[in-house]
Protein backbone atom coordinates (compact mmCIF):
# COMPACT_ATOMS: atom_id res chain seq x y z
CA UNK A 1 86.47 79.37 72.42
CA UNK A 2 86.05 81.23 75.33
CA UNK A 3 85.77 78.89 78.67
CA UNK A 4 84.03 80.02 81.90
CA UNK A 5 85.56 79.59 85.37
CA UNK A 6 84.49 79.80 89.13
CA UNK A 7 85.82 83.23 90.60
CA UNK A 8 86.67 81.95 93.90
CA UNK A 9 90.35 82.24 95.07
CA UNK A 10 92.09 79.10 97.23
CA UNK A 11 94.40 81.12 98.50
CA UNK A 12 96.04 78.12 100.17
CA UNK A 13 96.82 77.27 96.40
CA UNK A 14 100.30 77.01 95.39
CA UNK A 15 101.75 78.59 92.36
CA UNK A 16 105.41 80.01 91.24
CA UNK A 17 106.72 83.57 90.97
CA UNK A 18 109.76 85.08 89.37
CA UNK A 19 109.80 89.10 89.80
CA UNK A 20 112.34 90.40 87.00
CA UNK A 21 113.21 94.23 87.09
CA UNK A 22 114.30 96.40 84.28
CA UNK A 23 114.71 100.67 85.14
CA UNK A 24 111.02 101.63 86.09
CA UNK A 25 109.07 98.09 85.36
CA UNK A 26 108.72 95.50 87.78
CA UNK A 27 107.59 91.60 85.77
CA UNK A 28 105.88 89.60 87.15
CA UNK A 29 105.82 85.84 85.87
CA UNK A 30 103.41 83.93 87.82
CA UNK A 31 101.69 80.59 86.74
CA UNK A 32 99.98 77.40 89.11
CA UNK A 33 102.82 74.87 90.22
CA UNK A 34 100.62 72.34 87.85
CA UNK A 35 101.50 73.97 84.31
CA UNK A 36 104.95 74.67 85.28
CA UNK A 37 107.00 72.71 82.81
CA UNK A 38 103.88 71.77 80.69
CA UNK A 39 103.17 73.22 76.92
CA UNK A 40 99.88 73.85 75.77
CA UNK A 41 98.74 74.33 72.28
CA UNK A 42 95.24 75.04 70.71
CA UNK A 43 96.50 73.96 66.99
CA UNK A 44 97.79 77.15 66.18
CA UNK A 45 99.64 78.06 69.23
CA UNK A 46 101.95 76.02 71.61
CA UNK A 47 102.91 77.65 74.34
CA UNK A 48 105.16 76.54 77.11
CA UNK A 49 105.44 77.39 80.48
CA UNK A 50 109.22 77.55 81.01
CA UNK A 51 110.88 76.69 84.13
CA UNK A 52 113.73 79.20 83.20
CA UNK A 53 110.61 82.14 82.75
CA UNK A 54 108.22 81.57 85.66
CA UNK A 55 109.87 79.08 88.14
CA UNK A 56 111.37 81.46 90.27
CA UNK A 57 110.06 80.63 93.99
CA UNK A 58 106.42 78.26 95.17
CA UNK A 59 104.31 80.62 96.87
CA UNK A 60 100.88 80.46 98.37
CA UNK A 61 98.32 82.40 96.14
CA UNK A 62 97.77 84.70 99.56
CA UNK A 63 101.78 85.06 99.60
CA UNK A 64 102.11 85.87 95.87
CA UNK A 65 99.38 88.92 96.29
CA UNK A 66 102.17 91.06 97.42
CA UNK A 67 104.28 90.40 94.08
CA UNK A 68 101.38 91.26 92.08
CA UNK A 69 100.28 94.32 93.43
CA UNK A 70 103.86 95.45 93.13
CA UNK A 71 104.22 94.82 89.06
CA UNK A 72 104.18 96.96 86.38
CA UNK A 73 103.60 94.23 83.90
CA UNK A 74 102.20 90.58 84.92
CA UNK A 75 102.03 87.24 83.02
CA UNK A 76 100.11 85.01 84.23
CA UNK A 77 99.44 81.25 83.43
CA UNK A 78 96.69 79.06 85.23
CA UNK A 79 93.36 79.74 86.37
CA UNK A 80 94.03 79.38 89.86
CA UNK A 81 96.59 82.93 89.16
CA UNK A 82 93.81 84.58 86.77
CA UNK A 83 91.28 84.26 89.55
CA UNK A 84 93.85 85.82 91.85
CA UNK A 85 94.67 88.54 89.31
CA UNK A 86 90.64 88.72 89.14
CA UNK A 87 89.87 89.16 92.36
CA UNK A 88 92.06 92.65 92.19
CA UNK A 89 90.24 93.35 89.04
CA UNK A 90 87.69 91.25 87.52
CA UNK A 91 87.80 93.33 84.01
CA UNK A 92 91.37 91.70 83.45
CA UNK A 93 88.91 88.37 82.66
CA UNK A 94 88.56 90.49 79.38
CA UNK A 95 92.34 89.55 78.15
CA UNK A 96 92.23 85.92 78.73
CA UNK A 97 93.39 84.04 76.35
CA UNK A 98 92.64 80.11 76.22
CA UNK A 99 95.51 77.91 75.22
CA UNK A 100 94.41 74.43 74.94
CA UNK A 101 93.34 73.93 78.74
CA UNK A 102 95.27 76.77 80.48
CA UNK A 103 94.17 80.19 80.33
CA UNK A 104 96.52 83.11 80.14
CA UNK A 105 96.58 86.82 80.58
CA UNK A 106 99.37 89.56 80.09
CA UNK A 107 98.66 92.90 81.91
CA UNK A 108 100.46 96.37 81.81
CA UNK A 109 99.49 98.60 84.12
């Protein structure tokens, strides 16, 4: 079931990055600093958001910009992150997944 959220970006918002690179790719794992730790499931799927995955460093959503205009490849948990991801390109809204509550996204670009 597809959900519907408000576009607008709190940039003031906290959330967590951890920026792995590997030869030519730059990952980042970015979620809101509410559904670190938590798992999620929509009866099929459970998904957790693993502290060893995305709990790198608490950012502001302004401060984590900068990360995510430098990936290759994001993955992003929360809708406070897909809004940010959004507000760089609103067509990524097309890849969102819904997992329970928490929407997620995986972009290569």
């Amino acid at each position: 079931m597809e959900k519907v959220m408000s576009l607008k970006v709190e940039w003031n918002k906290k959330c967590y990055v951890k920026v792995y690179e590997y030869r030519d790719d730059i990952l980042v794992a970015i979620c809101d600093e509410e559904v670190l730790g938590k798992t999620f499931s929509n009866g099929k799927i459970y998904f957790k958001v693993s502290e060893e995955f995305y709990g790198g460093f608490k950012v502001t959503l302004k401060e984590a910009l900068k990360y995510v205009k430098q990936g290759t490849i994001i993955n992003a948990v929360g809708e406070n992150v897909i809004k940010l991801l959004a507000y760089l390109n609103e067509d990524i809204l097309d890849a969102v997944i819904w997992i329970g509550k928490v929407p997620h996204v995986q972009v290569v670009k």
